[in-house]
PDB file of N, CA and C in Angstrom:
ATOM      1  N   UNK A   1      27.314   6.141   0.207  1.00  0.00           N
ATOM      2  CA  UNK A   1      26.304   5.592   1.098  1.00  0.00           C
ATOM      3  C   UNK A   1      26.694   4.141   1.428  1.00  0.00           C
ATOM      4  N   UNK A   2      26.911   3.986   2.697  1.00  0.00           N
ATOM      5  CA  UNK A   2      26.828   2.201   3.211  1.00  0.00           C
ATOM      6  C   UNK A   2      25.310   1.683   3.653  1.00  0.00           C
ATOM      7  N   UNK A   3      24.812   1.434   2.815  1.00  0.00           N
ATOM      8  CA  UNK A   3      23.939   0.545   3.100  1.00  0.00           C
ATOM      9  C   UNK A   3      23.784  -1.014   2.977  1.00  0.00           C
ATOM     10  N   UNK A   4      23.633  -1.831   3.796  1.00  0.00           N
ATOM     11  CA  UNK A   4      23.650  -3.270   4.113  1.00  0.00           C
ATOM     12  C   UNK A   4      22.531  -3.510   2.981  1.00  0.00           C
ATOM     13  N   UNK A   5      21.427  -3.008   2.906  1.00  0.00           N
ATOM     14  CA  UNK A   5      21.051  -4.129   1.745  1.00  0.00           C
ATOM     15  C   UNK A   5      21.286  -3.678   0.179  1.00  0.00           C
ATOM     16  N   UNK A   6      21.847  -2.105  -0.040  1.00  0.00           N
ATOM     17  CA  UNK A   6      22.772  -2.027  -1.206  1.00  0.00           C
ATOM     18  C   UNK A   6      23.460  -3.016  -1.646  1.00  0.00           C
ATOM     19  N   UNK A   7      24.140  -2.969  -0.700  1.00  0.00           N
ATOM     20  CA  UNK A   7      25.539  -4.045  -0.870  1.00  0.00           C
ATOM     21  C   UNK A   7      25.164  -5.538  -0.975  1.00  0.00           C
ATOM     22  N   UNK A   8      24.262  -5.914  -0.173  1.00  0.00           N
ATOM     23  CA  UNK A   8      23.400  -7.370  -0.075  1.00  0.00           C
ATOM     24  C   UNK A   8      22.894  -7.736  -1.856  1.00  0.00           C
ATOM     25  N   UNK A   9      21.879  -6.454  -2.550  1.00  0.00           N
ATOM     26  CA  UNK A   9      21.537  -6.237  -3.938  1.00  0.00           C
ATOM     27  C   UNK A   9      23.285  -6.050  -5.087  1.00  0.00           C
ATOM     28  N   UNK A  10      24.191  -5.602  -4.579  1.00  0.00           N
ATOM     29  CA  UNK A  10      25.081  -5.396  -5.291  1.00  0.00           C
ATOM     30  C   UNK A  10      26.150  -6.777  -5.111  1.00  0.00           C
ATOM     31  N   UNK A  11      25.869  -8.231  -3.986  1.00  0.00           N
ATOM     32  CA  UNK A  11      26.635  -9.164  -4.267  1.00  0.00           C
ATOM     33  C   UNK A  11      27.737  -8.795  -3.555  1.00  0.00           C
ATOM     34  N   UNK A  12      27.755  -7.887  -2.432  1.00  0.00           N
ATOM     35  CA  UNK A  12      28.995  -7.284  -1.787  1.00  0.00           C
ATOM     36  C   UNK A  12      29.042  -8.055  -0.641  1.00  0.00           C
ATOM     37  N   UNK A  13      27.737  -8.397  -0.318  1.00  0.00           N
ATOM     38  CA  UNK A  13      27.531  -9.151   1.356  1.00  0.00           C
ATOM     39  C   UNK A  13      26.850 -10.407   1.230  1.00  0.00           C
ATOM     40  N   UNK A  14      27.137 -11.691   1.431  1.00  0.00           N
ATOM     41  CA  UNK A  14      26.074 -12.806   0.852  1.00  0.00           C
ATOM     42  C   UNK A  14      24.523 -12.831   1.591  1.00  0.00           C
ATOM     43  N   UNK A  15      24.268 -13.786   1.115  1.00  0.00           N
ATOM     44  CA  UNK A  15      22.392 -13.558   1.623  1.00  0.00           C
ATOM     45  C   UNK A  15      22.016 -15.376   0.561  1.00  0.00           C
ATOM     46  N   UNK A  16      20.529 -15.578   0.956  1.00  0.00           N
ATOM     47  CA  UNK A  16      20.218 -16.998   0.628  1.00  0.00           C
ATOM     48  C   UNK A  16      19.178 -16.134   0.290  1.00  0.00           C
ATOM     49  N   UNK A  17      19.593 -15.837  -1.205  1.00  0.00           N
ATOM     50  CA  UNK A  17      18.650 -15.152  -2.466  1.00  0.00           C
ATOM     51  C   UNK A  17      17.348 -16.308  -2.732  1.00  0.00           C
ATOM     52  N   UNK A  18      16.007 -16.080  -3.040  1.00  0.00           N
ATOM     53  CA  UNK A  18      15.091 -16.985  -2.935  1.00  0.00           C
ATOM     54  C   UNK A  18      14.560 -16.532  -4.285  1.00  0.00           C
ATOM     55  N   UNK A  19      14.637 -15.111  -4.708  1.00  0.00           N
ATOM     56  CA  UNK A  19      14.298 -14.309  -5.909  1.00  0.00           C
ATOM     57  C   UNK A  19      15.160 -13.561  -6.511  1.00  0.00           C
ATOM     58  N   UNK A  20      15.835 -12.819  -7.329  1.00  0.00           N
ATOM     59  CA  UNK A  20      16.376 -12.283  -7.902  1.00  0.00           C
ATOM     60  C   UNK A  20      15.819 -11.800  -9.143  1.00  0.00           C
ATOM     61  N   UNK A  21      15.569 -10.501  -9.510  1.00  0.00           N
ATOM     62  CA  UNK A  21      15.438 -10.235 -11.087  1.00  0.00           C
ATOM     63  C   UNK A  21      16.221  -8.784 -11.018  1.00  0.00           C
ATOM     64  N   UNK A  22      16.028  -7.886 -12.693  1.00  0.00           N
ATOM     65  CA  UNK A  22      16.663  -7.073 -12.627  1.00  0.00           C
ATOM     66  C   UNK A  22      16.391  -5.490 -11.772  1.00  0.00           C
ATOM     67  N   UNK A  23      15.264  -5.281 -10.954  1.00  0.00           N
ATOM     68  CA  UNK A  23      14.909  -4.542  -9.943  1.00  0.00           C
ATOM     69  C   UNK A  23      14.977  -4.712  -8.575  1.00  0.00           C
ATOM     70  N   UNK A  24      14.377  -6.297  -8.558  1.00  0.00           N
ATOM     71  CA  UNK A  24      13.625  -6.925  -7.161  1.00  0.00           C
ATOM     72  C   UNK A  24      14.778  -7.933  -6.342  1.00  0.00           C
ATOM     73  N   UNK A  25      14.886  -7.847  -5.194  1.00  0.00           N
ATOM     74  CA  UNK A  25      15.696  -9.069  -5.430  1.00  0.00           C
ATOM     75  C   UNK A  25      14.707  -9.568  -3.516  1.00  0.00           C
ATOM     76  N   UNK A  26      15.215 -10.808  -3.107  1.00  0.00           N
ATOM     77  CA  UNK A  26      14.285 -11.472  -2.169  1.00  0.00           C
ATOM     78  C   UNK A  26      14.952 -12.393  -1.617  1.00  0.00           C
ATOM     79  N   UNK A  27      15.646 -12.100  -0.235  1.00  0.00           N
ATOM     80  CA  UNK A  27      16.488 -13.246   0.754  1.00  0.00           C
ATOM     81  C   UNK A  27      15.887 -13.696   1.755  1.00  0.00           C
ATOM     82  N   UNK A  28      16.295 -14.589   2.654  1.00  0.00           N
ATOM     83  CA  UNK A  28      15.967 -14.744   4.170  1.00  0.00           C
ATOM     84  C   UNK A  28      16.209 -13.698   4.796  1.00  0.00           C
ATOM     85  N   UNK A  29      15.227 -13.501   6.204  1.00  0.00           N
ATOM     86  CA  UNK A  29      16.165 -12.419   7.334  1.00  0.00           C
ATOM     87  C   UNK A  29      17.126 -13.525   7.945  1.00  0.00           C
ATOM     88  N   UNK A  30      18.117 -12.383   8.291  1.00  0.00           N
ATOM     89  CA  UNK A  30      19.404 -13.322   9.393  1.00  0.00           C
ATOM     90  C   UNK A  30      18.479 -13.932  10.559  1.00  0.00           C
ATOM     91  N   UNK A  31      17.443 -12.912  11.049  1.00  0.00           N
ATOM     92  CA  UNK A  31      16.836 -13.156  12.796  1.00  0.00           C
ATOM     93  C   UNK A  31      15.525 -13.472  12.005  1.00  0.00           C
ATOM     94  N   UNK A  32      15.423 -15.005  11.744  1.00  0.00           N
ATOM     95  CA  UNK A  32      14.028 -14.901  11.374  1.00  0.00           C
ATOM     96  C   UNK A  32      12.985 -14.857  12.749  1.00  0.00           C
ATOM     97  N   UNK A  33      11.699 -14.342  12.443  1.00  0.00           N
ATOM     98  CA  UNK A  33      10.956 -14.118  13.383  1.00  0.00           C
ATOM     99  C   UNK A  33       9.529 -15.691  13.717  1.00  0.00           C
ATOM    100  N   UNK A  34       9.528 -16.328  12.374  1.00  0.00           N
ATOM    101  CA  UNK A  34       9.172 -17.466  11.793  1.00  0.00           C
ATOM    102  C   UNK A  34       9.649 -18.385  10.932  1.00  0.00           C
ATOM    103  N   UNK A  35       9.004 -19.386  10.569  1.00  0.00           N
ATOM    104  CA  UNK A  35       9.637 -20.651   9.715  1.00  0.00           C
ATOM    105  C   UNK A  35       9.777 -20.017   8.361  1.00  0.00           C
ATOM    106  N   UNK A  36       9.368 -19.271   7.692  1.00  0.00           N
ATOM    107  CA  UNK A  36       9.142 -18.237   6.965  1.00  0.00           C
ATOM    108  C   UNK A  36       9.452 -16.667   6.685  1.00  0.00           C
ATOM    109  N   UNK A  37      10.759 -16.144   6.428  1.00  0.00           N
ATOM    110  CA  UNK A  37      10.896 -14.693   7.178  1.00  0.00           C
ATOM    111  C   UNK A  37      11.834 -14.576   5.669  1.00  0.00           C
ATOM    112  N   UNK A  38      11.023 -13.769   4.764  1.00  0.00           N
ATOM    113  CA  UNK A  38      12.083 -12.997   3.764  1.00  0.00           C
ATOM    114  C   UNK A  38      11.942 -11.854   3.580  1.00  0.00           C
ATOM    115  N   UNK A  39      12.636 -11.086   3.284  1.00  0.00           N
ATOM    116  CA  UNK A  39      12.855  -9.870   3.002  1.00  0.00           C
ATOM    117  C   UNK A  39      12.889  -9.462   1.619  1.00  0.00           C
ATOM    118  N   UNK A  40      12.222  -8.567   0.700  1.00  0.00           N
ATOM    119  CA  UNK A  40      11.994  -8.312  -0.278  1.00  0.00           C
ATOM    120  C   UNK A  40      12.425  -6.883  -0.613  1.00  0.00           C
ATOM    121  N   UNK A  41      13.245  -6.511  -1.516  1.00  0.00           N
ATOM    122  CA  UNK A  41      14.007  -5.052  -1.368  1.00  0.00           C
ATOM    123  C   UNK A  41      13.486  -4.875  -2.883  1.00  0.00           C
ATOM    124  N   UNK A  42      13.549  -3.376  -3.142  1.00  0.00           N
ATOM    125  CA  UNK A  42      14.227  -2.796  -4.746  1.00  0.00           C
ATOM    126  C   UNK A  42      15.651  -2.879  -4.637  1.00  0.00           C
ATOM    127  N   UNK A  43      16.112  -3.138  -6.043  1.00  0.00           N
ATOM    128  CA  UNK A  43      17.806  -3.362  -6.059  1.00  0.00           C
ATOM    129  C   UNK A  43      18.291  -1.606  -6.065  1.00  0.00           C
ATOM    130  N   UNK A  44      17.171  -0.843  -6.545  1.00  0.00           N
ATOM    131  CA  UNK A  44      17.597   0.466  -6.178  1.00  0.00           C
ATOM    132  C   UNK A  44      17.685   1.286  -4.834  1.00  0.00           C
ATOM    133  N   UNK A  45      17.953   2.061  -4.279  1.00  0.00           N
ATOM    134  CA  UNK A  45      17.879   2.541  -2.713  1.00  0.00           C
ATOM    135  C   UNK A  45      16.738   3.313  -2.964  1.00  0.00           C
ATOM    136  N   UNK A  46      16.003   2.903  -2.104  1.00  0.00           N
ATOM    137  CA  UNK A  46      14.596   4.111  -2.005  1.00  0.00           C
ATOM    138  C   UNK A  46      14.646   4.078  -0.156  1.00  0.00           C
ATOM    139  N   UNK A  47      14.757   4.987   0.028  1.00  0.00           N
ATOM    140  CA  UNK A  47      14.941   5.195   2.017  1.00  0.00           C
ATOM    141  C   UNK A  47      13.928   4.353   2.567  1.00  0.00           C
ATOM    142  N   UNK A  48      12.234   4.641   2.636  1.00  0.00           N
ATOM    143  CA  UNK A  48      11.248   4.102   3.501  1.00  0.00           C
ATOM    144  C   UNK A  48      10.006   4.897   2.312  1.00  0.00           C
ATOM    145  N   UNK A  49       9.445   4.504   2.900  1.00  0.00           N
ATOM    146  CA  UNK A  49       8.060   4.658   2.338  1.00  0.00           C
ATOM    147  C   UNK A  49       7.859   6.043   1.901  1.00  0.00           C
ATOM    148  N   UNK A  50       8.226   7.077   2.697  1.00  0.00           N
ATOM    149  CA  UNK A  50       8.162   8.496   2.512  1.00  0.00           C
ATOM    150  C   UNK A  50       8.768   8.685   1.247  1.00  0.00           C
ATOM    151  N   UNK A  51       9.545   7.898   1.092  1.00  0.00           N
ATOM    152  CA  UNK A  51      10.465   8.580  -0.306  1.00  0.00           C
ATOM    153  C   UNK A  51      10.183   7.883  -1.557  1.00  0.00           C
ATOM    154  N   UNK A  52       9.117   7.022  -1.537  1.00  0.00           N
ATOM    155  CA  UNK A  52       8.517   6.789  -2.396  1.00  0.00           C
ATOM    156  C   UNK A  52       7.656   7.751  -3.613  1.00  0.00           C
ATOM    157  N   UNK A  53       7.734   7.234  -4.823  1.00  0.00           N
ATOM    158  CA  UNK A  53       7.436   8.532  -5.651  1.00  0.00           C
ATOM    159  C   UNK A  53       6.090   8.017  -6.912  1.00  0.00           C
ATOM    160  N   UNK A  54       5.664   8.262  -7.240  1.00  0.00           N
ATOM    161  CA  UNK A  54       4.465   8.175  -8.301  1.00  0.00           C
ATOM    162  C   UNK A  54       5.134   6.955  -9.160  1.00  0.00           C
ATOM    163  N   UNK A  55       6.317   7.268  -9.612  1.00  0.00           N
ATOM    164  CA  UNK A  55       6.897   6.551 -10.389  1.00  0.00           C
ATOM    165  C   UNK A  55       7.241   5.430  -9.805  1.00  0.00           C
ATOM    166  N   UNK A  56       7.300   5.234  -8.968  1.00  0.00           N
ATOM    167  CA  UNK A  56       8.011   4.119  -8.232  1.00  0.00           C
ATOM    168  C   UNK A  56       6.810   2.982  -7.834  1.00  0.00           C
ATOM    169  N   UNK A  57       5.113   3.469  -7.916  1.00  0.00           N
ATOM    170  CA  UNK A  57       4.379   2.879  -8.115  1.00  0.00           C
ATOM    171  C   UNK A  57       4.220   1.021  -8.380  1.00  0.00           C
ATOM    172  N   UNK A  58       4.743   1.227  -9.985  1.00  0.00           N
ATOM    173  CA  UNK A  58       4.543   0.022 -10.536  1.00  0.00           C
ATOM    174  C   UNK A  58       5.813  -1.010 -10.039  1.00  0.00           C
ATOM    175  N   UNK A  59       6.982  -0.386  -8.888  1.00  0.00           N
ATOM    176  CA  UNK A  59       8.060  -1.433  -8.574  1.00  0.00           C
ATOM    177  C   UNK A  59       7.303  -1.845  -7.276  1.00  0.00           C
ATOM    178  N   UNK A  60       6.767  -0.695  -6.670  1.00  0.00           N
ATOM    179  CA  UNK A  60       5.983  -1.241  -5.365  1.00  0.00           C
ATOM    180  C   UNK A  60       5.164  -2.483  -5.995  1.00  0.00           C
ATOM    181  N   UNK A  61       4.297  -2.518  -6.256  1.00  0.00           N
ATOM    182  CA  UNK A  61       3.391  -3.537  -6.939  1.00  0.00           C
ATOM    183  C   UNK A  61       3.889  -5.075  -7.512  1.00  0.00           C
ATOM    184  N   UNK A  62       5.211  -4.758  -8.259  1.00  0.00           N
ATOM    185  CA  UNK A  62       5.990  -5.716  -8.330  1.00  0.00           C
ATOM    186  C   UNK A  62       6.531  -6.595  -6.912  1.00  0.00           C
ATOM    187  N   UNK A  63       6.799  -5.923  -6.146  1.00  0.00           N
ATOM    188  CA  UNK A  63       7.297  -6.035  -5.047  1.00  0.00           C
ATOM    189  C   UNK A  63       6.371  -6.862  -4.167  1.00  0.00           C
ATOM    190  N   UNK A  64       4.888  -6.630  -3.965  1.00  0.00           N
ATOM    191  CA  UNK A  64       3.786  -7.123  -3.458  1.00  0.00           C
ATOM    192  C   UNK A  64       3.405  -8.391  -4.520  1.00  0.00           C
ATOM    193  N   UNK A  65       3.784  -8.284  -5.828  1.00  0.00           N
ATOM    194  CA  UNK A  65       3.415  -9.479  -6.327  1.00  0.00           C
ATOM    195  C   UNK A  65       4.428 -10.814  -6.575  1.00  0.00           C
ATOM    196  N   UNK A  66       5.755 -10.422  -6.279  1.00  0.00           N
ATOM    197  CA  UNK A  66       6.546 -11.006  -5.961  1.00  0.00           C
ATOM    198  C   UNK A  66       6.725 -11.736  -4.895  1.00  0.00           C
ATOM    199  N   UNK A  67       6.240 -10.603  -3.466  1.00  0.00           N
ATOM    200  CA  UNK A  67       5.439 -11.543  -2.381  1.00  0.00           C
ATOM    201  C   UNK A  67       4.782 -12.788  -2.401  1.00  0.00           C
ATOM    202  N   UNK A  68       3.846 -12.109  -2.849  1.00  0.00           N
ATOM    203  CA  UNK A  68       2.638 -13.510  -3.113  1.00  0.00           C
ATOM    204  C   UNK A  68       3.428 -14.492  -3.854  1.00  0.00           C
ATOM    205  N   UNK A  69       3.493 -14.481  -4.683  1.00  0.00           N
ATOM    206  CA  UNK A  69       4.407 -15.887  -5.007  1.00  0.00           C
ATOM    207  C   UNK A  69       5.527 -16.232  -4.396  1.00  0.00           C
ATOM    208  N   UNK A  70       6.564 -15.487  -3.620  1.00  0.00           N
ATOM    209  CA  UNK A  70       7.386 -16.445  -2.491  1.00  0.00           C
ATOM    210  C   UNK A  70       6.125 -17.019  -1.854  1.00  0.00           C
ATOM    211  N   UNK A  71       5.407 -16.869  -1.251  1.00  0.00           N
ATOM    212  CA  UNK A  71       4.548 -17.211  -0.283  1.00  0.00           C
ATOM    213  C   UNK A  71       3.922 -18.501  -0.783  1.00  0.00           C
ATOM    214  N   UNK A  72       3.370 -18.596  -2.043  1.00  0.00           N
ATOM    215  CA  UNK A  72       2.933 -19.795  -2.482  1.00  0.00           C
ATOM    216  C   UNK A  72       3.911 -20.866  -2.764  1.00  0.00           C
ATOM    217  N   UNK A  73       5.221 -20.602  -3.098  1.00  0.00           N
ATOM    218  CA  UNK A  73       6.130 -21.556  -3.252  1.00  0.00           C
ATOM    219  C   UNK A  73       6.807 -22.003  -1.800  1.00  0.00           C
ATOM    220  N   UNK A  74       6.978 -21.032  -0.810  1.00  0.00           N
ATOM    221  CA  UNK A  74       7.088 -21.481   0.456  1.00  0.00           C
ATOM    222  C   UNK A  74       6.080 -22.516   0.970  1.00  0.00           C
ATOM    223  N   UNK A  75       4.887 -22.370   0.215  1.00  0.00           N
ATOM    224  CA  UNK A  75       3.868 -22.933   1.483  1.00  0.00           C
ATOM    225  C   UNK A  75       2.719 -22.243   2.109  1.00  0.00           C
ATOM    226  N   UNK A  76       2.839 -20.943   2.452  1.00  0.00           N
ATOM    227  CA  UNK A  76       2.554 -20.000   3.455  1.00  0.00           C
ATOM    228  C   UNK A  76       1.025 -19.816   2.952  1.00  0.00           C
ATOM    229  N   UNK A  77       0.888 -19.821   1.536  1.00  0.00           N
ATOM    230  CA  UNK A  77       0.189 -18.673   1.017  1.00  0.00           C
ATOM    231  C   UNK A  77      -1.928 -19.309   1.408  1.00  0.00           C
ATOM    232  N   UNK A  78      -1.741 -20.587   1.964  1.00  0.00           N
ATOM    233  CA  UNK A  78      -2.714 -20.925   2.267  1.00  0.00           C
ATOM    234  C   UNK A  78      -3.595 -21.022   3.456  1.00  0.00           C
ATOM    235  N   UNK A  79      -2.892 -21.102   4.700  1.00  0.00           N
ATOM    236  CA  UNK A  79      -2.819 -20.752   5.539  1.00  0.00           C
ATOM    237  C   UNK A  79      -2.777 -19.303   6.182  1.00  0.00           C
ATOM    238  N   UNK A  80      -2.375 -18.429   5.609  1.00  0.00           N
ATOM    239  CA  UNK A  80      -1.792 -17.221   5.734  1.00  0.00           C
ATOM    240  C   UNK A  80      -0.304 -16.637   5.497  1.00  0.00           C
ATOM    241  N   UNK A  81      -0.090 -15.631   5.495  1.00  0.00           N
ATOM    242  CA  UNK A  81       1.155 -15.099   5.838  1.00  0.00           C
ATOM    243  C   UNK A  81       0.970 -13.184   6.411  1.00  0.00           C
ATOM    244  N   UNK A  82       1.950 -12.986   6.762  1.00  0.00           N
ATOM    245  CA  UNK A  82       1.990 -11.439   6.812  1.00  0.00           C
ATOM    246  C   UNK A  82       2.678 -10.843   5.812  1.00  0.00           C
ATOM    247  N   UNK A  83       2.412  -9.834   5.473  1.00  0.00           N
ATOM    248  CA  UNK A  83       3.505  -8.904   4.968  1.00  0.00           C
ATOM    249  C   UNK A  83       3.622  -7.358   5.421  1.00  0.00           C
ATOM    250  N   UNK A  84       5.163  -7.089   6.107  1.00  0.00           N
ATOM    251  CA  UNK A  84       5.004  -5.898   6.586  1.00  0.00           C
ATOM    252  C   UNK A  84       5.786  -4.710   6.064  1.00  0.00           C
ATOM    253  N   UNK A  85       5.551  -3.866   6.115  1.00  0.00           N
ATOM    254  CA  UNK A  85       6.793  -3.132   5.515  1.00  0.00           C
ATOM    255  C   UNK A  85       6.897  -1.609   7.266  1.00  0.00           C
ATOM    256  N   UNK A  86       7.523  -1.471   7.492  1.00  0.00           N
ATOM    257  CA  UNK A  86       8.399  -0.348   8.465  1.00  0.00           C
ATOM    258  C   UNK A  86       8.265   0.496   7.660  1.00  0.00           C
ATOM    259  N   UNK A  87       7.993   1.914   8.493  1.00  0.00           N
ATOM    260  CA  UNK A  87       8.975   3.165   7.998  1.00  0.00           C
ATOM    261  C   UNK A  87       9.595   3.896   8.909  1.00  0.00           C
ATOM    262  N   UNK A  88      10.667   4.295   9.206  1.00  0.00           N
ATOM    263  CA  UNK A  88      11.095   5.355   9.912  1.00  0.00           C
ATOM    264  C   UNK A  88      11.617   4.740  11.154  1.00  0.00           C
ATOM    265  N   UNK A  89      12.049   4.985  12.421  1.00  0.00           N
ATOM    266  CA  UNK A  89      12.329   4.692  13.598  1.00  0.00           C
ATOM    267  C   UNK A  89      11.509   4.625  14.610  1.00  0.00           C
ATOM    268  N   UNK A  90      10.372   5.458  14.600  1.00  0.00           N
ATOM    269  CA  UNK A  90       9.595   4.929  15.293  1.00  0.00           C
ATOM    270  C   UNK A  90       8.525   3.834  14.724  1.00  0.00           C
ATOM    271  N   UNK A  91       8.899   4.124  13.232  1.00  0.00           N
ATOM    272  CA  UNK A  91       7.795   2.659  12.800  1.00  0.00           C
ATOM    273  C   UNK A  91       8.351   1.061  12.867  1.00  0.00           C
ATOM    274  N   UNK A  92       9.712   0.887  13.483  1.00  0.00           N
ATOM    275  CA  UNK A  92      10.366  -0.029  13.515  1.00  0.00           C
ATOM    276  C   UNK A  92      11.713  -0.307  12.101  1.00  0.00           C
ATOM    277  N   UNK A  93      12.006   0.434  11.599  1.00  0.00           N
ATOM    278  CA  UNK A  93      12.327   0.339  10.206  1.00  0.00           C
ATOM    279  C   UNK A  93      13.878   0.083  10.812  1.00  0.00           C
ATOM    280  N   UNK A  94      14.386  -0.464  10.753  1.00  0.00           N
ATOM    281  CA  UNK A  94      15.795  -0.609  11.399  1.00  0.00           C
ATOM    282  C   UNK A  94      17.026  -0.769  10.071  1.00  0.00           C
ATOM    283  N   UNK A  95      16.505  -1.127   9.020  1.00  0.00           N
ATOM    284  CA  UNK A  95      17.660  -0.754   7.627  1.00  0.00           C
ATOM    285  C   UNK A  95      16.244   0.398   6.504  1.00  0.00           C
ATOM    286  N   UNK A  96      17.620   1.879   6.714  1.00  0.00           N
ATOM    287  CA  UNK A  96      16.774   2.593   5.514  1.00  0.00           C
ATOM    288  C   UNK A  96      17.191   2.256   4.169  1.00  0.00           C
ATOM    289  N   UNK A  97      16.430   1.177   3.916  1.00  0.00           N
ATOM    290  CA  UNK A  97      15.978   0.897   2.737  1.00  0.00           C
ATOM    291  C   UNK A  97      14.931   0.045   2.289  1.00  0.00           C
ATOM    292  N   UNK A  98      14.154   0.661   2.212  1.00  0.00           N
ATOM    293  CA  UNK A  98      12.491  -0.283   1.666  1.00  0.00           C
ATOM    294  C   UNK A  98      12.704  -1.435   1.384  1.00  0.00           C
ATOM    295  N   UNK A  99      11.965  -1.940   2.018  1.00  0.00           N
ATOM    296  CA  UNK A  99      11.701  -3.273   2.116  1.00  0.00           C
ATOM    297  C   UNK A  99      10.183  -4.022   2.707  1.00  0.00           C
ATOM    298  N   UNK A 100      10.231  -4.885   2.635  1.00  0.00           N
ATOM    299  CA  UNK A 100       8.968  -5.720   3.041  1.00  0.00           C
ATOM    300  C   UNK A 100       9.356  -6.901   3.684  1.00  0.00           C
ATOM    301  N   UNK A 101       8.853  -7.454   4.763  1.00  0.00           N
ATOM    302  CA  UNK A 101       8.702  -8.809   5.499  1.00  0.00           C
ATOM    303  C   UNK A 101       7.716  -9.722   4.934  1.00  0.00           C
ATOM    304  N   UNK A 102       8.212 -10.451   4.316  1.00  0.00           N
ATOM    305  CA  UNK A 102       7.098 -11.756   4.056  1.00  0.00           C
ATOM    306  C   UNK A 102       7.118 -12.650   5.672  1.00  0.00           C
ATOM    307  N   UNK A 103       6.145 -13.074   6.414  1.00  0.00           N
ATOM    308  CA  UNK A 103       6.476 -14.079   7.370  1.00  0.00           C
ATOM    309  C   UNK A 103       5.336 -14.906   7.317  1.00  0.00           C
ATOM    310  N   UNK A 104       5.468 -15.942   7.451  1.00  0.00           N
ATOM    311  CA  UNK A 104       4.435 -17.085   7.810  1.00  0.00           C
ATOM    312  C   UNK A 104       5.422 -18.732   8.095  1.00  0.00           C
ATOM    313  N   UNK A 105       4.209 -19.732   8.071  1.00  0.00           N
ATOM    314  CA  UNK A 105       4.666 -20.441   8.992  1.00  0.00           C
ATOM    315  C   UNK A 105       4.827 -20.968  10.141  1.00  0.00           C
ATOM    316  N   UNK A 106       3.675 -20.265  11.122  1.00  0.00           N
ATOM    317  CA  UNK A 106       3.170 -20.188  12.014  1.00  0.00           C
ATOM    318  C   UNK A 106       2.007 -19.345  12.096  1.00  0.00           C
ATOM    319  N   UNK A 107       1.161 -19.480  13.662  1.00  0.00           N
ATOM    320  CA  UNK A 107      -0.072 -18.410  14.277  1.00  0.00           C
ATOM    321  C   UNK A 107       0.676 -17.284  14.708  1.00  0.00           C
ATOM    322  N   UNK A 108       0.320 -16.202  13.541  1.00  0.00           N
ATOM    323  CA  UNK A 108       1.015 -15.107  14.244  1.00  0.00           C
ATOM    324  C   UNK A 108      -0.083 -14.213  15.230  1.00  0.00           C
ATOM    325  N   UNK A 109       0.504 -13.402  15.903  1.00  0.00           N
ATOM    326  CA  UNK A 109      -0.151 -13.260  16.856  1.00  0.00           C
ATOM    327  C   UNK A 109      -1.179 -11.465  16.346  1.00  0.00           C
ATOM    328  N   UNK A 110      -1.980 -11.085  16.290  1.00  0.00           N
ATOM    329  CA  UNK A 110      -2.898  -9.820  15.787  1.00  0.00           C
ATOM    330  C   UNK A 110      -1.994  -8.506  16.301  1.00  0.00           C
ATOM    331  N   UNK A 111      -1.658  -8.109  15.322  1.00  0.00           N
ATOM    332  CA  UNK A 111      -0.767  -6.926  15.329  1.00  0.00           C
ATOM    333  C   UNK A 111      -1.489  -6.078  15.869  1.00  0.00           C
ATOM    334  N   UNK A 112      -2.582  -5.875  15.652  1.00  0.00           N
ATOM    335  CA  UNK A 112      -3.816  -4.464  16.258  1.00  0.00           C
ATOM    336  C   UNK A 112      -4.362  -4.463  17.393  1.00  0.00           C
ATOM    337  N   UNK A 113      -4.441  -5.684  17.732  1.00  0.00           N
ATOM    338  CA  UNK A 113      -4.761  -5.682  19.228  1.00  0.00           C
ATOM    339  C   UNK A 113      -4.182  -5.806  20.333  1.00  0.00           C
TER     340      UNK A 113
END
């Protein structure tokens, strides 16, 4: 399997790591969308959301709480931030491999409306 953020988690491709532990790991995007734009992966490959499993539960959670604290050490976390996660191609998911968008740093604009 070639996957870009495999390889990004495996030290194959560089990245401006903000988090690192032995599951989670947490860079900038290349195209940030704000002053604020990281990306939060499992160091394991899990495709998108669909392939998420019972077990995989408590890394999701990690993952969301790992969030929140980039966010407070950025800054973000008072003001606001987003966090998004994609699935699939029509959900915008453009690397299959789970992940999450932290963004803030600006007025973002209401996703729902």
């Amino acid at each position: 399997m070639d996957c870009v953020f495999c390889n990004i988690a495996a030290g194959k491709i560089p990245s401006t790591i903000v988090y690192q532990d032995k599951e989670i790991m947490a860079f900038r995007d290349i195209h940030p969308v704000a002053a604020t734009h990281i990306l939060i992966i499992p160091r394991r490959h899990i495709g998108s959301l669909v392939d998420i499993k019972t077990g995989d539960l408590p890394l999701i959670s990690r993952m969301v709480d790992t969030a929140n604290k980039l966010a407070k050490q950025e800054g973000v976390s008072e003001k606001g931030y987003r966090l998004v996660i994609n699935s699939g191609k029509e959900g915008g998911q453009l690397v299959q491999h789970l992940h999450m968008h932290l963004i803030g740093g600006r007025k973002l604009a209401d996703a729902l409306g």
